[in-house]
N, C-alpha and C. Protein backbone atom coordinates (compact mmCIF):
# COMPACT_ATOMS: atom_id res chain seq x y z
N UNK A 1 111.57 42.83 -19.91
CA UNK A 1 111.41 42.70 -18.47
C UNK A 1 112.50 43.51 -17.79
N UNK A 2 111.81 44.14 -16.76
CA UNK A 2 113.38 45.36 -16.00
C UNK A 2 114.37 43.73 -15.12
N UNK A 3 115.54 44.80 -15.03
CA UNK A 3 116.46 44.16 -14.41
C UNK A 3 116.28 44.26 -12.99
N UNK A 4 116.82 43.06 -12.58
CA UNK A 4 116.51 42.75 -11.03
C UNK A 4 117.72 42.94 -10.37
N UNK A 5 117.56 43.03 -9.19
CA UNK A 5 119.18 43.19 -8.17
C UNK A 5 120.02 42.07 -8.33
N UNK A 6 119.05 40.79 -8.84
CA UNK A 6 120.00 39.26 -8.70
C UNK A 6 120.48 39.39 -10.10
N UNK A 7 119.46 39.79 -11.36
CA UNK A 7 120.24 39.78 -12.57
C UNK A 7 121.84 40.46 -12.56
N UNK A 8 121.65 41.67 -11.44
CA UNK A 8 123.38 42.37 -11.95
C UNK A 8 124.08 41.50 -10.84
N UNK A 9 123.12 40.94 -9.66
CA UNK A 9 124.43 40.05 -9.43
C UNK A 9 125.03 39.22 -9.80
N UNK A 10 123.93 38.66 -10.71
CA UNK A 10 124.80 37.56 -11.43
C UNK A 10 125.60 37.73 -12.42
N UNK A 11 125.18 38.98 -13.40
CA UNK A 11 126.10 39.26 -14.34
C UNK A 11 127.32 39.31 -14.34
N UNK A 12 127.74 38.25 -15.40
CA UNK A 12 129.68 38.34 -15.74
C UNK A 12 129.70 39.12 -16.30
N UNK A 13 131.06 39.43 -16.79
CA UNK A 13 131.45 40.15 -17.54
C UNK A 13 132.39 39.07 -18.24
N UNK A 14 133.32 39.20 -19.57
CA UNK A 14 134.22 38.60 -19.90
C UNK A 14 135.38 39.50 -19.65
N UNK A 15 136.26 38.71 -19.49
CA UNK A 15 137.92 39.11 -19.41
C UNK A 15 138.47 39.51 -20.45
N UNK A 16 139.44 40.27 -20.66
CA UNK A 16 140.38 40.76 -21.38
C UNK A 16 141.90 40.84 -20.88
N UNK A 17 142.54 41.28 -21.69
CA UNK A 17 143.69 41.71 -21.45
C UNK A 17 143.65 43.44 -20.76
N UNK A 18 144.08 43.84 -19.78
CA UNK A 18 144.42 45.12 -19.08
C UNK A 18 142.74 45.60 -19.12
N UNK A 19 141.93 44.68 -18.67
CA UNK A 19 140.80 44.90 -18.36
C UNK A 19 140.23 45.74 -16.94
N UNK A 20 139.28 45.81 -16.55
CA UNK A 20 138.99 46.47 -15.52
C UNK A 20 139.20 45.54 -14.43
N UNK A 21 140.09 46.13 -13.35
CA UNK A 21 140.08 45.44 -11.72
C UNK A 21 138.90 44.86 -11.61
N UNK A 22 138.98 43.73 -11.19
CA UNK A 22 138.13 42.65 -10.79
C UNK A 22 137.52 43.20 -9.58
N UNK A 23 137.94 43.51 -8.80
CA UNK A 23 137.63 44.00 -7.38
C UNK A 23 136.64 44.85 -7.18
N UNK A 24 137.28 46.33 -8.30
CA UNK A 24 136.94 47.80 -8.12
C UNK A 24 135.38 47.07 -8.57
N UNK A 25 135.76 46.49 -9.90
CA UNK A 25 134.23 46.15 -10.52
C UNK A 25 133.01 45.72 -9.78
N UNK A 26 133.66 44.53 -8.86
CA UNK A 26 132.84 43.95 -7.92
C UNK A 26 132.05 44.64 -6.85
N UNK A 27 132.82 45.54 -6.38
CA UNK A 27 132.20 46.71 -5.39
C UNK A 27 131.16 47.61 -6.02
N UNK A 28 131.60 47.78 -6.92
CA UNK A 28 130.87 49.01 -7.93
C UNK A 28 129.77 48.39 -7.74
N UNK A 29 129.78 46.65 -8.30
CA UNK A 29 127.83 45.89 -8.72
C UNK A 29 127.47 45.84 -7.62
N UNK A 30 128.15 45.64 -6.22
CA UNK A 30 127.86 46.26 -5.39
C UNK A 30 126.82 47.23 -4.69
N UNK A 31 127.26 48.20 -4.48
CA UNK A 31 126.69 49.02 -4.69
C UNK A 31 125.66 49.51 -5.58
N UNK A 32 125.53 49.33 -6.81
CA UNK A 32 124.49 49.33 -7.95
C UNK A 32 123.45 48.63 -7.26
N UNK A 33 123.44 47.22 -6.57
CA UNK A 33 122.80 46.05 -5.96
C UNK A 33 121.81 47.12 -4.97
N UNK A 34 122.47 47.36 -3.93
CA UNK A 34 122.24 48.19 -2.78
C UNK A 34 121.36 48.96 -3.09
N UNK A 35 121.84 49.85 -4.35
CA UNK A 35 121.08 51.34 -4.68
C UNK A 35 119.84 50.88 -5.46
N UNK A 36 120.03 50.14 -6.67
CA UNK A 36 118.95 49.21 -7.22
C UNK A 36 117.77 49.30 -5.98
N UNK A 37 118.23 47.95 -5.09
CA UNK A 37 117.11 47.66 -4.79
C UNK A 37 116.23 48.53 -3.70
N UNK A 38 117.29 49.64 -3.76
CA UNK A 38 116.60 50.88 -2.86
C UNK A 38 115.72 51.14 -3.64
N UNK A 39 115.82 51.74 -4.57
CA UNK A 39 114.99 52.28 -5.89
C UNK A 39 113.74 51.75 -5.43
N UNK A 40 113.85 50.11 -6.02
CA UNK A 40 112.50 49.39 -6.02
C UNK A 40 111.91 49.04 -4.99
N UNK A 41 112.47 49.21 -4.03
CA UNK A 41 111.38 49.62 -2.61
C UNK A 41 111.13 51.18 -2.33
N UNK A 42 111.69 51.84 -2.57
CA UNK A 42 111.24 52.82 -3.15
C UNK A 42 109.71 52.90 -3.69
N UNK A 43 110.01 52.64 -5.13
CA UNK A 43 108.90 52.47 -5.93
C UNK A 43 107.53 51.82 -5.62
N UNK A 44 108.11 50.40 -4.74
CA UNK A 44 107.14 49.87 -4.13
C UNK A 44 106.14 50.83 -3.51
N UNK A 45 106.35 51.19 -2.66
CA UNK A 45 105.96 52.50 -1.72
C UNK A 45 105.51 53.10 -2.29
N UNK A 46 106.22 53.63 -3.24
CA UNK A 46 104.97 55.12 -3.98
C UNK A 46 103.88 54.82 -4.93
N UNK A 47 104.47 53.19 -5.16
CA UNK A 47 102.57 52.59 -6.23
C UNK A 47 101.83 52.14 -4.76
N UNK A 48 102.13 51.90 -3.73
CA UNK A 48 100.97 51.87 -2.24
C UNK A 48 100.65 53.36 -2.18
N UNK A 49 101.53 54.05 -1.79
CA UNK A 49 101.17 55.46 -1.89
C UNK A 49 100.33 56.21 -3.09
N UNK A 50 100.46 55.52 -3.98
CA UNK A 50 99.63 56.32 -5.03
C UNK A 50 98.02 55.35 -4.90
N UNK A 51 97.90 54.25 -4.77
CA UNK A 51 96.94 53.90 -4.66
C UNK A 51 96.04 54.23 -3.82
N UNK A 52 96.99 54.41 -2.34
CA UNK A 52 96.01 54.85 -1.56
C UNK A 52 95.89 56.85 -1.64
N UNK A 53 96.15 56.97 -2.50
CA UNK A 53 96.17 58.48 -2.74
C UNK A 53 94.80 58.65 -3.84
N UNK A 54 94.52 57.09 -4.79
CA UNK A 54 93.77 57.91 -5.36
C UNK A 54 92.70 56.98 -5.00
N UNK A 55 92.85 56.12 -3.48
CA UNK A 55 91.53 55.94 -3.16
C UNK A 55 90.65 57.23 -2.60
N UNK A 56 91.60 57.80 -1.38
CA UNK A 56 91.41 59.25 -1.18
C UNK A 56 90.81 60.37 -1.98
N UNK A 57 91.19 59.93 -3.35
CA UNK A 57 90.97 61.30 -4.26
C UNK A 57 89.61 60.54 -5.13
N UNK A 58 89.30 59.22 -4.99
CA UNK A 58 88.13 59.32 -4.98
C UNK A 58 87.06 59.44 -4.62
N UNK A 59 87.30 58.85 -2.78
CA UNK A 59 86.48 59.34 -2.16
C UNK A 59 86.18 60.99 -1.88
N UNK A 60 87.10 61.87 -1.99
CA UNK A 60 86.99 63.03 -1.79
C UNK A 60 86.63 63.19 -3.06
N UNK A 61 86.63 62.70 -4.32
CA UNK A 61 85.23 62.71 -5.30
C UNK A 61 84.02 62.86 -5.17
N UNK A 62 83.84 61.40 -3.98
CA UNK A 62 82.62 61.06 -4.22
C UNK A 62 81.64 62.66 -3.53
N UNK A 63 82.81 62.99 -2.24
CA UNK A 63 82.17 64.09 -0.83
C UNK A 63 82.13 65.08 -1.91
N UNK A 64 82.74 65.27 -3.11
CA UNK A 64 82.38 66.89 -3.89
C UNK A 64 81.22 66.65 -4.39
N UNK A 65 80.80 65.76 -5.33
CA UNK A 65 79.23 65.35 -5.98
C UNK A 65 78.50 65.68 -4.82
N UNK A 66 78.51 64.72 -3.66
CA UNK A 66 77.67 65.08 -2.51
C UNK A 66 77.48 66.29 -2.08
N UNK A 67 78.41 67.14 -2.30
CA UNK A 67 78.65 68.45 -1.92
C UNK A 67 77.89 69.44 -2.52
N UNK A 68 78.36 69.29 -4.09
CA UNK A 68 77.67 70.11 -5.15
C UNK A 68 76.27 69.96 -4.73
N UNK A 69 75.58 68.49 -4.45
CA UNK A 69 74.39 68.20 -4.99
C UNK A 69 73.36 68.99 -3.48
N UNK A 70 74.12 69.11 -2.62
CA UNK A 70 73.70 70.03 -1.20
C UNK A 70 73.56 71.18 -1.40
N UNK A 71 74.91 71.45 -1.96
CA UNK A 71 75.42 73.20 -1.90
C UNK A 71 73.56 73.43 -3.09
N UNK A 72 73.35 72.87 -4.52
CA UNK A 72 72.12 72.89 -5.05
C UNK A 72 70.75 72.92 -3.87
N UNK A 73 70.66 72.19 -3.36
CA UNK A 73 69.61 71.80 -2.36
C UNK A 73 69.64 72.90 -1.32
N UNK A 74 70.44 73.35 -0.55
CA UNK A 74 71.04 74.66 -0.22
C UNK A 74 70.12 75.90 -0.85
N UNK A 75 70.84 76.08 -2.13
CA UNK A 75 70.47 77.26 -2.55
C UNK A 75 69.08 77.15 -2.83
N UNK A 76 68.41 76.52 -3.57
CA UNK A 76 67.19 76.21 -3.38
C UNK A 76 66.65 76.72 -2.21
N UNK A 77 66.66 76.25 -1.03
CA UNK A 77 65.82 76.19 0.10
C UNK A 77 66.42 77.75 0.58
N UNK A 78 67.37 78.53 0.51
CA UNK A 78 67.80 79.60 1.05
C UNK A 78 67.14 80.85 -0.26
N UNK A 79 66.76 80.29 -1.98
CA UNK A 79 66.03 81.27 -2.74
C UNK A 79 64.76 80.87 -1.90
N UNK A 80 64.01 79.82 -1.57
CA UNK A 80 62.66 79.82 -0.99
C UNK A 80 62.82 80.42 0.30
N UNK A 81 63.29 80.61 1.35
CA UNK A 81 63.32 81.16 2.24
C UNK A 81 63.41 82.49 1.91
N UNK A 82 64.66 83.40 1.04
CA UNK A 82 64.67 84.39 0.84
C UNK A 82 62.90 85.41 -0.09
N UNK A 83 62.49 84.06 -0.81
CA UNK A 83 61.35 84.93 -1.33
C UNK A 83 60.02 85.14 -0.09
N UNK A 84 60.03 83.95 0.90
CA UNK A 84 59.20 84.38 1.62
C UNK A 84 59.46 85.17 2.84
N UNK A 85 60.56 85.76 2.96
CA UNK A 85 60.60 86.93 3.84
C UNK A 85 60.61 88.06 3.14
N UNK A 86 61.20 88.17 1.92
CA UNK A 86 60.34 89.19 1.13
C UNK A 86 58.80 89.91 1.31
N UNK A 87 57.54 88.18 1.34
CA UNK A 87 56.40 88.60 1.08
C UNK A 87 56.35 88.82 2.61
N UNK A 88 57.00 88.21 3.47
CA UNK A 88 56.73 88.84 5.30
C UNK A 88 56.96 90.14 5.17
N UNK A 89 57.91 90.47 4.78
CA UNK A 89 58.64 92.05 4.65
C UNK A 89 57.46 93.04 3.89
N UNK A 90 57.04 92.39 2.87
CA UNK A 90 56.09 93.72 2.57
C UNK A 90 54.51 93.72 2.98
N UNK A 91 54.21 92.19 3.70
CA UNK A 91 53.43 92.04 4.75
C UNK A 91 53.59 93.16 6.37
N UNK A 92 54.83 93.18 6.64
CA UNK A 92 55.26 94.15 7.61
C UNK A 92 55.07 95.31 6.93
N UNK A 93 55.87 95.64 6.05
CA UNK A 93 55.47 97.16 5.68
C UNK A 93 53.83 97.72 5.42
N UNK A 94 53.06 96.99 5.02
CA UNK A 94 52.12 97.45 4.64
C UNK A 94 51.16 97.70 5.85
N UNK A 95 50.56 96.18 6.59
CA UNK A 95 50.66 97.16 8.32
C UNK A 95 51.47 97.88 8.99
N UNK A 96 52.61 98.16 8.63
CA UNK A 96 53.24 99.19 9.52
C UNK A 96 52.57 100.94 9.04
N UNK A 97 52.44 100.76 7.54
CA UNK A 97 52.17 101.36 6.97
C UNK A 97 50.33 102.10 7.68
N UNK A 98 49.61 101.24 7.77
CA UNK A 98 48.22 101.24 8.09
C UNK A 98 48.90 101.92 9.83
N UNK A 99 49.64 101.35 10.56
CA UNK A 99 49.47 101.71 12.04
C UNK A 99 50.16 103.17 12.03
N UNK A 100 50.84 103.63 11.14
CA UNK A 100 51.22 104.69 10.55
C UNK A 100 50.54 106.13 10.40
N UNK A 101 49.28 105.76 9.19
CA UNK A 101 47.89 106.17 8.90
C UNK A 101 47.20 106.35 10.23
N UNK A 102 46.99 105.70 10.70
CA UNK A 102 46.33 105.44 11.82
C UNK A 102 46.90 106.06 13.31
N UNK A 103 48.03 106.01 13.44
CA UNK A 103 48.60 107.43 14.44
C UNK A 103 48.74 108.47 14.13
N UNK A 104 48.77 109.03 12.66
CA UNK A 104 48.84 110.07 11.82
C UNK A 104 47.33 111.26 12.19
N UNK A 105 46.41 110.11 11.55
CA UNK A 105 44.77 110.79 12.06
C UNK A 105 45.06 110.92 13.23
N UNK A 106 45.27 109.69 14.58
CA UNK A 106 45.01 109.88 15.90
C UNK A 106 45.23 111.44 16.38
N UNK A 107 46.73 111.23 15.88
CA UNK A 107 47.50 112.88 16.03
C UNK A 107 47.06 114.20 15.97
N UNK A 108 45.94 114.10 14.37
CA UNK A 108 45.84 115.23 13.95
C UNK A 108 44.64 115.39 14.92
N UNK A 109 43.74 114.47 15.43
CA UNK A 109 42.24 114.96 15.76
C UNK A 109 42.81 115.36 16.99
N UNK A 110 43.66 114.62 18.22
CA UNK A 110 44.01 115.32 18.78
C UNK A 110 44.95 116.73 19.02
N UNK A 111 45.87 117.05 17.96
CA UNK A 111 45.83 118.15 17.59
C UNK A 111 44.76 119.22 17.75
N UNK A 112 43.48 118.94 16.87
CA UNK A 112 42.42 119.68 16.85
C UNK A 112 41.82 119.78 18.28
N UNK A 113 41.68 119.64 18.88
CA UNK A 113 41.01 119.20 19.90
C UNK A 113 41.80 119.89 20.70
N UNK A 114 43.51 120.17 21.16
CA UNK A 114 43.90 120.96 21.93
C UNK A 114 44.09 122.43 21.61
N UNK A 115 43.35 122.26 19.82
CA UNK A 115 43.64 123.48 19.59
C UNK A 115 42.17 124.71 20.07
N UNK A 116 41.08 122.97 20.06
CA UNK A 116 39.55 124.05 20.72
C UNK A 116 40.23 123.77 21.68
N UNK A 117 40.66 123.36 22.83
CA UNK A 117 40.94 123.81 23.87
C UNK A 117 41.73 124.81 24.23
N UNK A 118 42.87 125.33 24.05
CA UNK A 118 43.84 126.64 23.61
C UNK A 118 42.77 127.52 23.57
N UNK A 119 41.40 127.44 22.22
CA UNK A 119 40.88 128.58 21.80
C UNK A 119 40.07 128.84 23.51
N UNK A 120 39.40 127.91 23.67
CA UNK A 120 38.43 127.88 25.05
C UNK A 120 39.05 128.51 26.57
N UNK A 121 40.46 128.61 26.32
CA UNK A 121 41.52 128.84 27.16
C UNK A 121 41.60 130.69 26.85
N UNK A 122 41.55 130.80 25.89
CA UNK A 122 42.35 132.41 25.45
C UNK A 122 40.67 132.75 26.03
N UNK A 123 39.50 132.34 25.69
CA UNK A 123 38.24 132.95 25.49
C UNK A 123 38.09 133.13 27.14
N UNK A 124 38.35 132.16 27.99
CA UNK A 124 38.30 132.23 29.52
C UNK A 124 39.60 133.30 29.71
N UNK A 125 40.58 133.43 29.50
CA UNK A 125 41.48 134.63 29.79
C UNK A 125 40.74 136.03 29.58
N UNK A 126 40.19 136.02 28.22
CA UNK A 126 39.81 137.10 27.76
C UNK A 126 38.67 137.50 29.32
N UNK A 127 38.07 136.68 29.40
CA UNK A 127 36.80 137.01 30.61
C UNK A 127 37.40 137.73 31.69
N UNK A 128 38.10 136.62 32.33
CA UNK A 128 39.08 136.75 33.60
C UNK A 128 39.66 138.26 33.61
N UNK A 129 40.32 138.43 32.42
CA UNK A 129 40.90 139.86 32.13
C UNK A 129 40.05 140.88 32.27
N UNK A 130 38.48 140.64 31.56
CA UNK A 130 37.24 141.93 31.55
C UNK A 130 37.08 141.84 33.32
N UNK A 131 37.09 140.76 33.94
CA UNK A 131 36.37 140.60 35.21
C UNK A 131 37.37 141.58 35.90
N UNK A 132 38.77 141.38 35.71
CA UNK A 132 40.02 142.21 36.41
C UNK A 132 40.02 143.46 36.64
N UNK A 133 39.78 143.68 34.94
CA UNK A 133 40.27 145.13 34.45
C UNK A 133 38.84 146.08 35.27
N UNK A 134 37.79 145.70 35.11
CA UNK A 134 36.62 146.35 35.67
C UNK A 134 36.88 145.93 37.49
N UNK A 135 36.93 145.08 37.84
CA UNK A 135 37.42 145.23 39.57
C UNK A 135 38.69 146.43 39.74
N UNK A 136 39.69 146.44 38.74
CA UNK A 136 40.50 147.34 39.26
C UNK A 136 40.11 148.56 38.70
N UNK A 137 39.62 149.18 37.71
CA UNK A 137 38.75 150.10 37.80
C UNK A 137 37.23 150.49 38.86
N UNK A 138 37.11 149.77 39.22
CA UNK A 138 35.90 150.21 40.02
C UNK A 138 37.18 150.48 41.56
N UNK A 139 38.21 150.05 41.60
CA UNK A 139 38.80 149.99 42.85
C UNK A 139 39.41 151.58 42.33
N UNK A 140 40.17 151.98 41.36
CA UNK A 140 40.30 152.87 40.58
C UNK A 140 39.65 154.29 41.25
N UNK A 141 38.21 153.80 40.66
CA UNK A 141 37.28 154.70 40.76
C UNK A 141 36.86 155.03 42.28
N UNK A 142 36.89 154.33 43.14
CA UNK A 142 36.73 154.33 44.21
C UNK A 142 37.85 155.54 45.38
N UNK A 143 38.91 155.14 44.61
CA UNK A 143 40.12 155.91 45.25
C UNK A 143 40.57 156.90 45.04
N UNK A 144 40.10 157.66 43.07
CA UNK A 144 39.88 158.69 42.45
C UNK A 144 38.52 159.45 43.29
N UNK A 145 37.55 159.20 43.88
CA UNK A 145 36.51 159.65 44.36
C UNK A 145 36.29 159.64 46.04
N UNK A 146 35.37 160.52 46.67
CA UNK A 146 35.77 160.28 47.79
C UNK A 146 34.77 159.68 47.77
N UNK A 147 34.08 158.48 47.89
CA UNK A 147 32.82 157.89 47.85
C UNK A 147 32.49 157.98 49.27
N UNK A 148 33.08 158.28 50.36
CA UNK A 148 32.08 158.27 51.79
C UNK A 148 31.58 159.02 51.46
N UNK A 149 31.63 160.04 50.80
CA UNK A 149 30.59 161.08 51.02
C UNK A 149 29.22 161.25 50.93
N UNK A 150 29.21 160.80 49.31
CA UNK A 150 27.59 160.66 48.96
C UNK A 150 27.18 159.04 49.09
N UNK A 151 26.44 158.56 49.70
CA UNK A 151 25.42 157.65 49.28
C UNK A 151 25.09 157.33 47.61
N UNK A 152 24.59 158.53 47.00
CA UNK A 152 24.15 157.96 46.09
C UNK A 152 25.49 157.91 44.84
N UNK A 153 26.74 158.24 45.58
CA UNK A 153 27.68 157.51 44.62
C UNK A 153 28.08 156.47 44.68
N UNK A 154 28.14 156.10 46.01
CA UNK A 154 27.85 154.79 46.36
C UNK A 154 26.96 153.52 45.19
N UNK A 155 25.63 154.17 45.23
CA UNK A 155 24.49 153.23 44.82
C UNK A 155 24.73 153.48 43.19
N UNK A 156 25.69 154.48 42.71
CA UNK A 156 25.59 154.33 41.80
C UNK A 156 26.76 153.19 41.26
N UNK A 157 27.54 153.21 41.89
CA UNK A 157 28.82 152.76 41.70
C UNK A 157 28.07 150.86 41.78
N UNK A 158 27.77 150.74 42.77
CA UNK A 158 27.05 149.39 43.01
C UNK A 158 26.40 148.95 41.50
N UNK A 159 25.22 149.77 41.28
CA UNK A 159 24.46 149.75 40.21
C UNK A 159 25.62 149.35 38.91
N UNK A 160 26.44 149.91 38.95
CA UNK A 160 27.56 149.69 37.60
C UNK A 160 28.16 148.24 37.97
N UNK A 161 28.24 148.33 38.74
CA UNK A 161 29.23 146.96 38.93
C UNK A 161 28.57 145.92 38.86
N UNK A 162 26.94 146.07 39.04
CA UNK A 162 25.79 144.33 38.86
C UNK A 162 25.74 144.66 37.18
N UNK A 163 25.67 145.65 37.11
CA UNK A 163 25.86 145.98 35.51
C UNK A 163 27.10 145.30 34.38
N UNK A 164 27.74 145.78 35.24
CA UNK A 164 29.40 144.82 34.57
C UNK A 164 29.62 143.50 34.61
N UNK A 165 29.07 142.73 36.05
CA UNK A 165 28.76 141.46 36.47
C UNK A 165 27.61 141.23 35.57
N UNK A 166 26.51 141.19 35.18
CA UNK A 166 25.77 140.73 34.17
C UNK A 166 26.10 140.50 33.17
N UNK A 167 26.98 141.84 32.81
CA UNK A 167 27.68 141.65 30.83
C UNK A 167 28.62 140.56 30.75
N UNK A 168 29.28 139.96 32.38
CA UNK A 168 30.28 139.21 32.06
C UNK A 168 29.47 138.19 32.23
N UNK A 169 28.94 137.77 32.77
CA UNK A 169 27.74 136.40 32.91
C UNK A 169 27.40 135.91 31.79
N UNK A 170 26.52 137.20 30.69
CA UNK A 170 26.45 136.79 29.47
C UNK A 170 27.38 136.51 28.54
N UNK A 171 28.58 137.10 28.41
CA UNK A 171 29.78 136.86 28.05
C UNK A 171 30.24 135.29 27.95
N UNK A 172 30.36 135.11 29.48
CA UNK A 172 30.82 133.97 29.94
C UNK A 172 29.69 132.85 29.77
């Protein structure tokens, strides 16, 4: 059994001859008394303290199991979530893919389409240009010639020009 603060107080000692001061001794158990029973309140304290340390450390046991068994439940539900945005994701790609296709043609037919128009464009220039080039030749011709003079250069000149106006009619 440990020693108690009252056991060293009570403890004698026996006497001798040129033994230790009675006094000094007395102070000393003293003190031992004092410090002793510091100790064991002390101690007291740190078996409360440890108890309630490893109530703590079991309950913060119990919150890790709980924890683990989430953080599981967790990952679970975040691999199921992750696989079905996957299949959204290549659900998206694949209509994106189709609306893709599908502005691709839009593109090209209209492409085609401004390109008969361009052609329908140069083919009306080309006209416009015959219609020009023959007005400013007949104006040409007019100013190269003295046409008051004769009449029938006149009628001939006329005659060419319903002539030229026809070819472009058919043309056009």
């Amino acid at each position: 059994m440990p020693l108690t603060p009252l056991d060293i107080h009570n403890k004698e000692f026996s006497r001798r001859i040129r033994g230790y001061d009675e006094d000094e001794v007395n102070e000393f158990l003293d003190q031992v008394i004092k410090d002793y029973e510091i100790v064991i309140r002390e101690n007291k304290e740190l078996q409360s303290q440890l108890l309630a340390v490893q109530e703590r450390l079991d309950h913060f046991a119990n919150i890790e199991e709980t924890l683990s068994k989430t953080i599981i439940v967790a990952q679970e539900a975040a691999d199921e979530v992750k696989n079905n945005a996957k299949k959204e994701a290549q659900l998206i790609v694949k209509e994106a893919e189709k609306n893709a296709d599908r502005i691709v043609n839009e593109s090209l037919a209209k492409s085609r389409k401004i390109a008969m128009e361009v052609e329908e464009l140069k083919k009306q220039a080309s006209i416009y240009r015959a219609r020009f080039r023959t007005l400013v030749e007949a104006q040409l011709d007019l100013l190269s010639h003295d046409g008051w003079e004769s009449l029938e250069d006149r009628e001939r000149l006329e005659d060419r020009d319903r002539e030229r106006d026809r070819e472009i009619k058919e043309i056009y």
